[in-house]
C-alpha atoms as a PDB file:
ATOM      1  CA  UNK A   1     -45.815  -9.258 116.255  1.00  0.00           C
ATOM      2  CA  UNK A   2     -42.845  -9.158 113.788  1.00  0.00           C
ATOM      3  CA  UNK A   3     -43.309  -9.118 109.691  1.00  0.00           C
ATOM      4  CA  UNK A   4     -43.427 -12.855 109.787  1.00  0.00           C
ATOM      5  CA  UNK A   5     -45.648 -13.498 111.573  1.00  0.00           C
ATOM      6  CA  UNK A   6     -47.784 -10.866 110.413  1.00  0.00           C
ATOM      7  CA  UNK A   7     -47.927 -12.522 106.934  1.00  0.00           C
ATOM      8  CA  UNK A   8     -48.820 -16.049 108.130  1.00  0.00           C
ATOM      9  CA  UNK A   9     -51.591 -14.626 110.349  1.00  0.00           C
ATOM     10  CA  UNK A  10     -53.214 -13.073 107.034  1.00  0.00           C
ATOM     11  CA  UNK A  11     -52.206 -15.759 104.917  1.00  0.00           C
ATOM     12  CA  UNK A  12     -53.731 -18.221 107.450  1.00  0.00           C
ATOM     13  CA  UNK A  13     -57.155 -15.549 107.388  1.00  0.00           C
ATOM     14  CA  UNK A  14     -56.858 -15.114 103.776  1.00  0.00           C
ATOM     15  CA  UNK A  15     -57.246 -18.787 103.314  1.00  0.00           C
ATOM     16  CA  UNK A  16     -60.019 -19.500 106.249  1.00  0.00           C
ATOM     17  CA  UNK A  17     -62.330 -16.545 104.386  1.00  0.00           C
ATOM     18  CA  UNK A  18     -61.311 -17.928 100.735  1.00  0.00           C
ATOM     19  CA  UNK A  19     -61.910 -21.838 101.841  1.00  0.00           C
ATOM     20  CA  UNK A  20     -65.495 -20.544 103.443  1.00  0.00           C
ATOM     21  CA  UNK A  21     -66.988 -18.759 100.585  1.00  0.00           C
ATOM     22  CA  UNK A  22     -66.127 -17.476  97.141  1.00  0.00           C
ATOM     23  CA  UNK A  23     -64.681 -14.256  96.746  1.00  0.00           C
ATOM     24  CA  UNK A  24     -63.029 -12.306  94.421  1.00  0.00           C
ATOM     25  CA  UNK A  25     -58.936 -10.879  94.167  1.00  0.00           C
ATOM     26  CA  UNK A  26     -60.042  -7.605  94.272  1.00  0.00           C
ATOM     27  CA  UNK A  27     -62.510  -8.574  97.997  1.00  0.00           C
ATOM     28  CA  UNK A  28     -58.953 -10.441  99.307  1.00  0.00           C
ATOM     29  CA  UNK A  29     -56.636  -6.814  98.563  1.00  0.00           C
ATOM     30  CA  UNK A  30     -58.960  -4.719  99.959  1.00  0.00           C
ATOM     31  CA  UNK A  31     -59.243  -7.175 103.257  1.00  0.00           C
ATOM     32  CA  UNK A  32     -55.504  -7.545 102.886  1.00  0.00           C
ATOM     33  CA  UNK A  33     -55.337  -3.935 103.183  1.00  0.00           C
ATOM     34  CA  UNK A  34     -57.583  -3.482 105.832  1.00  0.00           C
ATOM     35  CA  UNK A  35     -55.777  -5.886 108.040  1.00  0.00           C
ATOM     36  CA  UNK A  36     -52.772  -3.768 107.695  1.00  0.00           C
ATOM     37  CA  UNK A  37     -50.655  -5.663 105.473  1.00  0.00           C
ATOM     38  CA  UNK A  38     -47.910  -3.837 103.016  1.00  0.00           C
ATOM     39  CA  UNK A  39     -48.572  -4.229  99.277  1.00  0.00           C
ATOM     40  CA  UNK A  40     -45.749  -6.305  98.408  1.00  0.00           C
ATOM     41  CA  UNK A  41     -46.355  -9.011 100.816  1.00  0.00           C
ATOM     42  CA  UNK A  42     -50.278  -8.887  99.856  1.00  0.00           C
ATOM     43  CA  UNK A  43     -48.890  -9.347  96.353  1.00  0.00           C
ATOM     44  CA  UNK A  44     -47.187 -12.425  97.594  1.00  0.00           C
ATOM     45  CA  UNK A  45     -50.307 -13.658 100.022  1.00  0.00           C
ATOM     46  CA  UNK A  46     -52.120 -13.364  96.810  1.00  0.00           C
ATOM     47  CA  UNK A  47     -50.201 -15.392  94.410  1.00  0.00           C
ATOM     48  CA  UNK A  48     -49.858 -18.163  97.322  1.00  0.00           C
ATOM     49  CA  UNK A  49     -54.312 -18.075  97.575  1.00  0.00           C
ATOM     50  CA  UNK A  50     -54.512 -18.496  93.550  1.00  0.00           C
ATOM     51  CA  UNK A  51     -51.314 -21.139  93.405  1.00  0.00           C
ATOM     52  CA  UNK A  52     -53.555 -23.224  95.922  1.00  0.00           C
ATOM     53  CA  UNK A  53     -56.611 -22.490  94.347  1.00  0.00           C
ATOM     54  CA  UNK A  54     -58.343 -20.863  97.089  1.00  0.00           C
ATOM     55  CA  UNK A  55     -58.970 -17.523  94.803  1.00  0.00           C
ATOM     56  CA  UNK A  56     -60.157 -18.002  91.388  1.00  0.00           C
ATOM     57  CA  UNK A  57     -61.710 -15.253  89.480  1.00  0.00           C
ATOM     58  CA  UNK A  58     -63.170 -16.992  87.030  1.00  0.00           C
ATOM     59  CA  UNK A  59     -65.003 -19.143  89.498  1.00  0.00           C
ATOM     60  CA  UNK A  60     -66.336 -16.188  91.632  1.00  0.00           C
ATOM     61  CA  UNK A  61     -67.195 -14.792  88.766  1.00  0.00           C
ATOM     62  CA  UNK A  62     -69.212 -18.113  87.283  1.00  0.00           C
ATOM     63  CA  UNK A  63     -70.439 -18.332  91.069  1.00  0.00           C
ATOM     64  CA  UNK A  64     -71.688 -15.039  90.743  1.00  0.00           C
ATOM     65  CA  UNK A  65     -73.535 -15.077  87.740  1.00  0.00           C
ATOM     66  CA  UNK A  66     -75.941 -17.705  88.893  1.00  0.00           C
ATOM     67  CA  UNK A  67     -76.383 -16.460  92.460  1.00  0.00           C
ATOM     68  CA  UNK A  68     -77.639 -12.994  90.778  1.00  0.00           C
ATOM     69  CA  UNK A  69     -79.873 -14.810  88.047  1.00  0.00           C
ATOM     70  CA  UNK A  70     -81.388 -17.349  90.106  1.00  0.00           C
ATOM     71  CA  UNK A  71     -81.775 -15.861  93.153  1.00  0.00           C
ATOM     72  CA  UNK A  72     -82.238 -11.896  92.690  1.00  0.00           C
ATOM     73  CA  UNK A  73     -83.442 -12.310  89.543  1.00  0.00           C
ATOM     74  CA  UNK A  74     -80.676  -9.701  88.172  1.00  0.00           C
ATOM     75  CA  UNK A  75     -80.104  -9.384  84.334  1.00  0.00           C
ATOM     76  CA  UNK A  76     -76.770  -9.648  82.022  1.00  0.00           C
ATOM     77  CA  UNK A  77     -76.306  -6.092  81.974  1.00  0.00           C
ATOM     78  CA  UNK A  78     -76.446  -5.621  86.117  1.00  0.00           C
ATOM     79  CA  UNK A  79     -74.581  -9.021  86.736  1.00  0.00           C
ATOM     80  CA  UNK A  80     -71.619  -7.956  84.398  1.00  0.00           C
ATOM     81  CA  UNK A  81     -71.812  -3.580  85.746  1.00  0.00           C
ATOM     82  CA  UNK A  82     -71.045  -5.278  89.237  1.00  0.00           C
ATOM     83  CA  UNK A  83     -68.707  -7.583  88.462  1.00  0.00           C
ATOM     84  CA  UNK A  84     -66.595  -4.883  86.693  1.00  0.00           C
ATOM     85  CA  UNK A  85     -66.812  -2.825  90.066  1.00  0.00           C
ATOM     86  CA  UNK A  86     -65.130  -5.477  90.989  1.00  0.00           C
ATOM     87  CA  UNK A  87     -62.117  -5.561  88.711  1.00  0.00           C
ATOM     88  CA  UNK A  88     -63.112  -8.785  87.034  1.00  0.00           C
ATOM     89  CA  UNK A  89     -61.411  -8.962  83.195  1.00  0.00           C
ATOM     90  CA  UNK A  90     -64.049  -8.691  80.463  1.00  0.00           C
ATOM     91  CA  UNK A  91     -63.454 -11.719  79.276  1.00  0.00           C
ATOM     92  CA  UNK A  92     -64.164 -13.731  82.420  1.00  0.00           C
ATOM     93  CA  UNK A  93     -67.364 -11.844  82.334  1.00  0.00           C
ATOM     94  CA  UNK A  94     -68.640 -12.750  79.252  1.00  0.00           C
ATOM     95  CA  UNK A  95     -67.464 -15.778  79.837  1.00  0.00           C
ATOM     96  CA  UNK A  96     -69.642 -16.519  83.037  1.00  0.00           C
ATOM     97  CA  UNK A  97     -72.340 -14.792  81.624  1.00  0.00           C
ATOM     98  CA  UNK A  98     -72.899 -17.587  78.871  1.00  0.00           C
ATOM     99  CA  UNK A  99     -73.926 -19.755  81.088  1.00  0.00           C
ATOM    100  CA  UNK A 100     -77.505 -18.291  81.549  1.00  0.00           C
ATOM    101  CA  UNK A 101     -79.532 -19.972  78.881  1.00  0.00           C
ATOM    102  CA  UNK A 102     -81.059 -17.720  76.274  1.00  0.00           C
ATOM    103  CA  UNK A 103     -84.318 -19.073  76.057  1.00  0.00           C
ATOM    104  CA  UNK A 104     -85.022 -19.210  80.009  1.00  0.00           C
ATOM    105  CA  UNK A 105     -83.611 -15.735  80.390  1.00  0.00           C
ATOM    106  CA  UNK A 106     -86.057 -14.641  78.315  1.00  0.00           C
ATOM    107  CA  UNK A 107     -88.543 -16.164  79.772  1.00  0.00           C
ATOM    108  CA  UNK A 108     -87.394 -15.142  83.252  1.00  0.00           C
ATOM    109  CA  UNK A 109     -87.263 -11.447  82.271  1.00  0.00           C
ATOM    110  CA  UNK A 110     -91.508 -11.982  80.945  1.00  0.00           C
ATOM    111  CA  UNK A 111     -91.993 -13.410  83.517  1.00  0.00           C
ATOM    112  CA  UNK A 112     -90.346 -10.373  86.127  1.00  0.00           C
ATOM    113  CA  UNK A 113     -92.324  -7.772  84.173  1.00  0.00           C
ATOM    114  CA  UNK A 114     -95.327  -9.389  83.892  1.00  0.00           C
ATOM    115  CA  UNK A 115     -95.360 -10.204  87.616  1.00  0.00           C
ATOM    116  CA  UNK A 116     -94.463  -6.562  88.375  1.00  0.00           C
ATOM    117  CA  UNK A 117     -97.413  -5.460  85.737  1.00  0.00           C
ATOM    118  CA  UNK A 118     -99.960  -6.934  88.052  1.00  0.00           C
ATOM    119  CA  UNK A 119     -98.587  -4.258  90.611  1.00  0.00           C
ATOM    120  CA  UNK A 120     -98.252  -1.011  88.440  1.00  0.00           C
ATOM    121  CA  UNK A 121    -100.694   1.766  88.606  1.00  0.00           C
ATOM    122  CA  UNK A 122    -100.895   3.671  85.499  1.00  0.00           C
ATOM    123  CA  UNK A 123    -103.126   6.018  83.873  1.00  0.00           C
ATOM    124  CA  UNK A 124    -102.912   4.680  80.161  1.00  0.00           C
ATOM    125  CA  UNK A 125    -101.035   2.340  78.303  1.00  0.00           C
ATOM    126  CA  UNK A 126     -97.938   4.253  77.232  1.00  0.00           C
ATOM    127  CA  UNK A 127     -97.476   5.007  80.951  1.00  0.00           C
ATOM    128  CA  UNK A 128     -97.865   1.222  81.724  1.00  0.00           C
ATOM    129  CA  UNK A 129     -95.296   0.608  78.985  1.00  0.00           C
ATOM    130  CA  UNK A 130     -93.046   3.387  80.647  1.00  0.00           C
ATOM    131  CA  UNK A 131     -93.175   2.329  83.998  1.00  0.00           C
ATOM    132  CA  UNK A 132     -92.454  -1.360  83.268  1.00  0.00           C
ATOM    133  CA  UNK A 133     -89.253  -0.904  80.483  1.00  0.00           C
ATOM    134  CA  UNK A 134     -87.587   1.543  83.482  1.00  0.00           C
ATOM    135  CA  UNK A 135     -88.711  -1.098  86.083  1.00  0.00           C
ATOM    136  CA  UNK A 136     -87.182  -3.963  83.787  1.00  0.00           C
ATOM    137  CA  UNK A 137     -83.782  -1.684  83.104  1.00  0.00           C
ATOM    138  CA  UNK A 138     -83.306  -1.129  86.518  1.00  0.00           C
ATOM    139  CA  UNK A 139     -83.156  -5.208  87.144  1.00  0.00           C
ATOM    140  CA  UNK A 140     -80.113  -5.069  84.255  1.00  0.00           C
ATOM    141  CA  UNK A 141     -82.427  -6.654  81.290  1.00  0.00           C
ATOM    142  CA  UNK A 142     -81.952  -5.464  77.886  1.00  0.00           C
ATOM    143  CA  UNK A 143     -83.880  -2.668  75.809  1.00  0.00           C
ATOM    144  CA  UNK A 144     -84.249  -5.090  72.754  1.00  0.00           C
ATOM    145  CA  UNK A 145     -85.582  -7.628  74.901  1.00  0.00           C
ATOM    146  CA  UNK A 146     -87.910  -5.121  77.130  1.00  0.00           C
ATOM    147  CA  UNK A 147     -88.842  -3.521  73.739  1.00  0.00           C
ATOM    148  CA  UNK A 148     -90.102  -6.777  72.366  1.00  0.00           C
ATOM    149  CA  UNK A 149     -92.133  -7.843  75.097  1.00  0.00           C
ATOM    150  CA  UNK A 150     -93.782  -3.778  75.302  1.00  0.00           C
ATOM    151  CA  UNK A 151     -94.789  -4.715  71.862  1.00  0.00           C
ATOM    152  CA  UNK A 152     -96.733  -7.175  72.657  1.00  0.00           C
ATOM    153  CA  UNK A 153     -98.667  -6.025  75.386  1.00  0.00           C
ATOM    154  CA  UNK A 154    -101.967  -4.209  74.533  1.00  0.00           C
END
């Protein structure tokens, strides 16, 4: 297979995997790369997928966000830490992560750590409180929030 017809073939994949599913510029390089395909024409493949609007960062990463809210349950700080690892710009992050409304985020994250509450084992109440604010860092929340709801539980 010569070098043109070795970019059409992962042009023509890039395209297929891009039209089924979201995914992100840096997913598309590293497939690019797998496939076997020199930088400078992945360079090329790559401005062709965001020219036709089959790649779109700032979609993935608005896709993203509410897949990990609604779905895993994952908080701001988790949702934003993976879409980093994944060489999204800052300000497409904060940017996605806007959409979550503030008052049902808080409610989701009382309602996560209560739910969990009814499965912790723990000797007293600080160890309770312990258990739960690692259990709700761990899902990405954040301290202020976790700190607020400790407070009110007995």
């Amino acid at each position: 297979m010569d070098e043109n017809d070795l970019f059409k073939t992962a042009l023509n994949r890039a395209m297929a995997l891009c039209a089924g599913r979201e995914y992100c510029s840096d997913d598309i390089r590293s497939k690019l790369g797998s496939w076997g395909i020199r930088s400078d024409d992945a360079g090329k493949i790559m401005e062709i997928l965001v020219k036709e609007k089959f790649l779109d960062d700032r979609r993935y990463a608005e896709a993203f966000v509410k897949d990990k809210y609604r779905q895993n349950k994952w908080g701001r700080l988790k949702i934003a830490s993976m879409l980093r690892m994944k060489n999204i710009p800052g300000d497409i992050i904060n940017l996605a992560l806007q959409a979550i409304d503030e008052d049902e985020y808080r409610q989701t994250v009382r309602e996560i750590v209560m739910s969990h509450r009814k499965s912790v084992k723990a000797k007293n109440n600080y160890d309770l409180k312990g258990k739960l604010m690692r259990f709700g860092l761990s899902k990405g929340f954040e301290s202020n929030l976790l700190y607020d709801l400790m407070n009110e539980i007995d």
